[in-house]
N, C-alpha and C. Protein backbone atom coordinates (compact mmCIF):
# COMPACT_ATOMS: atom_id res chain seq x y z
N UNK A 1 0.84 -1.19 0.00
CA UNK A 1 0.00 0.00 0.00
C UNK A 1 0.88 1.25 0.00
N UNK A 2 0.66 2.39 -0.51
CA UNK A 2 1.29 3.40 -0.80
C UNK A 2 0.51 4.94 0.63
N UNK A 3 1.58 5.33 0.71
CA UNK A 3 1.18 6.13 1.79
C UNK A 3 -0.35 7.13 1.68
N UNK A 4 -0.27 7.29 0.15
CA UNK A 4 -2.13 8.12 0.31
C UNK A 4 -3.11 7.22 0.38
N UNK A 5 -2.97 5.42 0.11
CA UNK A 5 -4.13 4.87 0.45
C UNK A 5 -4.01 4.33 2.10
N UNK A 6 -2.82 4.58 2.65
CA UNK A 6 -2.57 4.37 4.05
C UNK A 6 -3.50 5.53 4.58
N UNK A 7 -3.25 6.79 4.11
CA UNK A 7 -3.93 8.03 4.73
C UNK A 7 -5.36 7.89 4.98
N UNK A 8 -5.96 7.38 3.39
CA UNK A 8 -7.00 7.22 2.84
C UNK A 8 -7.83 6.64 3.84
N UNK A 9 -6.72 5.38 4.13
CA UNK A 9 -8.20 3.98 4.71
C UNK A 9 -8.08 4.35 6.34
N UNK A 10 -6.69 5.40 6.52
CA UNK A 10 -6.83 6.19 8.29
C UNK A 10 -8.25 6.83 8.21
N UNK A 11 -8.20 8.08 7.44
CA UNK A 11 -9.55 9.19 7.37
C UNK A 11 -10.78 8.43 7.12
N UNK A 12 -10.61 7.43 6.69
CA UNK A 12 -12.21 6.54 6.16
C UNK A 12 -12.27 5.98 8.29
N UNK A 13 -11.24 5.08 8.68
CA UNK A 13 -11.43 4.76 9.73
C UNK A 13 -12.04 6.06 10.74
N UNK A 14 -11.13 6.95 10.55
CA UNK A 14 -11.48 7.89 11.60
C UNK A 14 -12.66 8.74 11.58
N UNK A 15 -13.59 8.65 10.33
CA UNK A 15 -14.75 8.99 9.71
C UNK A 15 -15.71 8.04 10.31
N UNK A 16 -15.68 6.77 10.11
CA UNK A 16 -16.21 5.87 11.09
C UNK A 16 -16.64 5.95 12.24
N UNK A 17 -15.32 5.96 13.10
CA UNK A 17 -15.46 6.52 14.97
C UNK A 17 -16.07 7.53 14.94
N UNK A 18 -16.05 8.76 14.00
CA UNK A 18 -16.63 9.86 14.75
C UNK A 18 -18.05 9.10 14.41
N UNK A 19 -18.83 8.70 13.31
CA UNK A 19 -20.41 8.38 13.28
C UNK A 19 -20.63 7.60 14.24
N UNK A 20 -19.71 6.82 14.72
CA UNK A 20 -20.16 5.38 15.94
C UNK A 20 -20.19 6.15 17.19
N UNK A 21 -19.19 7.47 17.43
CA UNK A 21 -19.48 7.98 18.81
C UNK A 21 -20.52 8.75 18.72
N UNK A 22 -21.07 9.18 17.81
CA UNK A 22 -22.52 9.92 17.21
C UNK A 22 -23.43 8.89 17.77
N UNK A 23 -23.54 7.92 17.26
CA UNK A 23 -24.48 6.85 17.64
C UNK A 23 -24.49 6.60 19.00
N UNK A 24 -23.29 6.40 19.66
CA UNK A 24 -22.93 6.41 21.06
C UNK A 24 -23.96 7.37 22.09
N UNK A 25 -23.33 8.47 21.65
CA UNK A 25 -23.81 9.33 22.04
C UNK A 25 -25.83 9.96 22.37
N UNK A 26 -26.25 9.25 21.39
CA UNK A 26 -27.33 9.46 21.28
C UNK A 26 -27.67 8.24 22.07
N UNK A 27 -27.39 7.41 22.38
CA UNK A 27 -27.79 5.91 23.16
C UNK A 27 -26.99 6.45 24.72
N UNK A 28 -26.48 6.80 24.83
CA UNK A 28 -25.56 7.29 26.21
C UNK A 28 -25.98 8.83 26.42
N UNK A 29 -26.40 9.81 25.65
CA UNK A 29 -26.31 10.62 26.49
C UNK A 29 -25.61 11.66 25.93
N UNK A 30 -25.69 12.59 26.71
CA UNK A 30 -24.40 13.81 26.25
C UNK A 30 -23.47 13.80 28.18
N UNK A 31 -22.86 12.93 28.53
CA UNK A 31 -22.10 13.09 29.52
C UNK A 31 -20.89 13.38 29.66
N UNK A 32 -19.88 13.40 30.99
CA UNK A 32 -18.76 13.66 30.11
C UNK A 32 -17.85 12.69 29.71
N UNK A 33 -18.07 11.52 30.00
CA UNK A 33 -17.46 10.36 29.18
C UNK A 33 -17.27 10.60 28.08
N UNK A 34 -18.43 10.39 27.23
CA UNK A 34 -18.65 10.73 25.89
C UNK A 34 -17.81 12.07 25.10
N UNK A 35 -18.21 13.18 26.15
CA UNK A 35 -17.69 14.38 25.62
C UNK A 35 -16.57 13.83 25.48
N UNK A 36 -15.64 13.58 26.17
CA UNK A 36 -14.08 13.22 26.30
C UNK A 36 -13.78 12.71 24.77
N UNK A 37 -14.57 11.04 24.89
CA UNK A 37 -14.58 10.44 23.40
C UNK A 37 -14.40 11.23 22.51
N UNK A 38 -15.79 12.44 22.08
CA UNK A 38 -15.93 13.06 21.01
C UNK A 38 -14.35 13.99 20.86
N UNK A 39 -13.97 14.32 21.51
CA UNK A 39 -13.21 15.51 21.77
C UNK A 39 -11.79 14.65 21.61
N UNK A 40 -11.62 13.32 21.74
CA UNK A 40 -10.22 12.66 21.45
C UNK A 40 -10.59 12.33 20.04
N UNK A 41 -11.81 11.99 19.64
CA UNK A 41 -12.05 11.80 18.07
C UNK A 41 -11.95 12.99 17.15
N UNK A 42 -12.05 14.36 17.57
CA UNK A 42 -12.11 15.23 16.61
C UNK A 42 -10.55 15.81 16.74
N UNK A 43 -9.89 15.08 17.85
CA UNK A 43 -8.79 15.78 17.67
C UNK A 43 -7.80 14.86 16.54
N UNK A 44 -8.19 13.55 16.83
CA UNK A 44 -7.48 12.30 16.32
C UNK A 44 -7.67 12.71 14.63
N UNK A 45 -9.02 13.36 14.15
CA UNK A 45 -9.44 13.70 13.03
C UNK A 45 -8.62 14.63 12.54
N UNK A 46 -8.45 16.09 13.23
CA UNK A 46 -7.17 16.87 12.90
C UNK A 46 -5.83 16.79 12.70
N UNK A 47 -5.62 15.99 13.86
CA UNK A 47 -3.83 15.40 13.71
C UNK A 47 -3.78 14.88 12.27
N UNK A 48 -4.99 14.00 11.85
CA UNK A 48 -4.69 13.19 10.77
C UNK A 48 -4.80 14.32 9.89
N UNK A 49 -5.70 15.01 9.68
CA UNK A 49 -5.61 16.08 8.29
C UNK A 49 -4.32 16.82 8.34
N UNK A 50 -3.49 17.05 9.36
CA UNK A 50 -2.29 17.66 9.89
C UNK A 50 -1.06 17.27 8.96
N UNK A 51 -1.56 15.58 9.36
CA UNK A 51 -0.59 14.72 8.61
C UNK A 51 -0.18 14.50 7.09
N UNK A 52 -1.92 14.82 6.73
CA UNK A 52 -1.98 14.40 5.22
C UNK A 52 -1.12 15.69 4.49
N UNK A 53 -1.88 16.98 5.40
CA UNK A 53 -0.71 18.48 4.19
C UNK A 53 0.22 17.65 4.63
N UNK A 54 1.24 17.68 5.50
CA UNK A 54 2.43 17.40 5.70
C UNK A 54 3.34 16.25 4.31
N UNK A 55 2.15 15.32 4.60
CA UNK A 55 3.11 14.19 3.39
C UNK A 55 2.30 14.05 2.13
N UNK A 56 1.13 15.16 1.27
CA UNK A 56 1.24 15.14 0.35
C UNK A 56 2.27 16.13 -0.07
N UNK A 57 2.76 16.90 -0.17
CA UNK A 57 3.71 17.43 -0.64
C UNK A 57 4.97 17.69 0.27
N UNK A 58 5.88 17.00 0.26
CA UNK A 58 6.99 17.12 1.04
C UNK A 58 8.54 18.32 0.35
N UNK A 59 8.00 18.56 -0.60
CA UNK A 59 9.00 19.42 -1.04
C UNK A 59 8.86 20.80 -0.83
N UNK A 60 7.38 20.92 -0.59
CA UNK A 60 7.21 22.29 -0.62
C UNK A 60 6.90 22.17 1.00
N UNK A 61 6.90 21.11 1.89
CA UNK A 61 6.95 21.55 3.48
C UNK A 61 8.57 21.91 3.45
N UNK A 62 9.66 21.15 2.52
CA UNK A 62 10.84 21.49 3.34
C UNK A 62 11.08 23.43 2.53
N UNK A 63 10.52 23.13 1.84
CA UNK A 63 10.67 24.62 0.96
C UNK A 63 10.33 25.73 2.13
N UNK A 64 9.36 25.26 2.85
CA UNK A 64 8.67 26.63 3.71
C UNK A 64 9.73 26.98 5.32
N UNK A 65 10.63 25.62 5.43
CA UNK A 65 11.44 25.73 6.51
C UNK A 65 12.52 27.09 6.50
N UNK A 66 12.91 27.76 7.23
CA UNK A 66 13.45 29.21 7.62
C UNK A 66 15.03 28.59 6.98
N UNK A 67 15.98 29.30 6.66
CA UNK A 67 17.39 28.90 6.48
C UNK A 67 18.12 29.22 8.01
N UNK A 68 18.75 28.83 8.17
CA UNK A 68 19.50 28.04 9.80
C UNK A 68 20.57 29.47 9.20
N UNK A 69 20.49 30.18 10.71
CA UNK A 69 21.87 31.27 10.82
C UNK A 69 22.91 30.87 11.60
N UNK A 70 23.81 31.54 11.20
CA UNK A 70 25.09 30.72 11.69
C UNK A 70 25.39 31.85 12.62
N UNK A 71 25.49 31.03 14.00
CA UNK A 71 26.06 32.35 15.11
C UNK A 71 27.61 32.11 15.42
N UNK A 72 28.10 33.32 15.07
CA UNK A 72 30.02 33.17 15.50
C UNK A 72 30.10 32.70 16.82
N UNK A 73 31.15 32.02 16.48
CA UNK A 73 31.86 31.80 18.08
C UNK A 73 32.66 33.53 18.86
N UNK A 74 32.79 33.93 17.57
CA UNK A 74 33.50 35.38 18.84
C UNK A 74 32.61 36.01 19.49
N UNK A 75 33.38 36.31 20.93
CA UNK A 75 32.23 37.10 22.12
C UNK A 75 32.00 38.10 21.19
N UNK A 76 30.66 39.27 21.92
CA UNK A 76 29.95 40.16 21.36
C UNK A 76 30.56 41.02 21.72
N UNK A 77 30.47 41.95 21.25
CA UNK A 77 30.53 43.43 21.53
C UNK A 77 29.77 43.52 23.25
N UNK A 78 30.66 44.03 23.54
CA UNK A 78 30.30 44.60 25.78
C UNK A 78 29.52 45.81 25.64
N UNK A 79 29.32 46.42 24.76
CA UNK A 79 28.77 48.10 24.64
C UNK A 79 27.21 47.52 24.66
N UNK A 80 27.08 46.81 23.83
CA UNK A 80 25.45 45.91 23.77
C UNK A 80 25.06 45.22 25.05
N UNK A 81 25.62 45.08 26.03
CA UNK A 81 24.89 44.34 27.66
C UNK A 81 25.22 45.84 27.89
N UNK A 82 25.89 47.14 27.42
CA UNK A 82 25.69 48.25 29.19
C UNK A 82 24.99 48.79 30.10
N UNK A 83 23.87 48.57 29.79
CA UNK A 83 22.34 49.12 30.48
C UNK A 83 21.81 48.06 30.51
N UNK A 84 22.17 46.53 30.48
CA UNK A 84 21.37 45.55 30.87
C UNK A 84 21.49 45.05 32.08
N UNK A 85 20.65 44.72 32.67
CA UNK A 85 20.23 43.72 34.03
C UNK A 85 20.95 42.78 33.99
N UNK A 86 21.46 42.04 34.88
CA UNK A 86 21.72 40.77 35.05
C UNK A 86 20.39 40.51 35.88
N UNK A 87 20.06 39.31 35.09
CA UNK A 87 18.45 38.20 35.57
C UNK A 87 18.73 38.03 37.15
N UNK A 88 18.22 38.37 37.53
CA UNK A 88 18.18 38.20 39.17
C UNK A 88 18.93 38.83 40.08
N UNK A 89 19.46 39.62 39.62
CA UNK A 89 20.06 40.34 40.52
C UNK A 89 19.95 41.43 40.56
N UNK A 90 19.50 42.29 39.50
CA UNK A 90 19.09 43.82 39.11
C UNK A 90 20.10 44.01 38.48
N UNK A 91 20.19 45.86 38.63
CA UNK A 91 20.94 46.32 38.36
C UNK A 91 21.88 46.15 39.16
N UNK A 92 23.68 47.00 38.17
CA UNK A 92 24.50 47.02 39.06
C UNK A 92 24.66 47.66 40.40
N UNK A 93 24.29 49.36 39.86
CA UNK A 93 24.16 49.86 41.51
C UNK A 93 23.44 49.83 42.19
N UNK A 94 22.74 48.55 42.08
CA UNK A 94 21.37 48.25 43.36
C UNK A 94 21.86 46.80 43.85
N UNK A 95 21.67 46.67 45.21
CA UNK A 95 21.44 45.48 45.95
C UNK A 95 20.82 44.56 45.64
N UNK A 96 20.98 43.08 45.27
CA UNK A 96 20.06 42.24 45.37
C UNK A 96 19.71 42.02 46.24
N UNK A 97 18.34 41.29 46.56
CA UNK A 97 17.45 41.73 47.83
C UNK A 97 17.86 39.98 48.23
């Protein structure tokens, strides 16, 4: 089997559960059992549509990825921290508490 009829016979399955917890539901109730069910089925439904953009076109997901910056190893410039805080301690001419 090839991965879109893998997808295929997922979304047909998961098309299924949601009508059977429909049915469920109407024989049970609206409680929150059920709610739970419905609410792991519609999510289970999304992940999968999630999945399908993802691997019908894989060239144009890696196309949309950002290009990777390269950070130097040399320290920064000191003029850029002079008015900064050190995290937890404040400023310099103040006491940490």
């Amino acid at each position: 089997m090839s991965l879109q009829d893998d997808l295929t016979a997922a979304q047909r399955s998961v098309e299924e559960l949601t009508r059977t917890v429909g049915r469920l539901e109407q024989q049970v109730g609206a409680g929150l059992e059920i709610r739970r069910v419905r609410t792991d089925a519609d999510h289970l439904r999304e992940s999968l549509a999630l999945l399908r953009e993802t691997a019908a076109e894989p060239s144009q997901t890696a196309a949309r990825r950002p290009d990777l910056v390269t950070i130097p190893d040399a320290p920064y410039n000191s003029a850029l921290w002079a008015d900064a805080e050190d995290e937890g301690l404040g400023a310099r001419d103040r006491r940490a508490p």
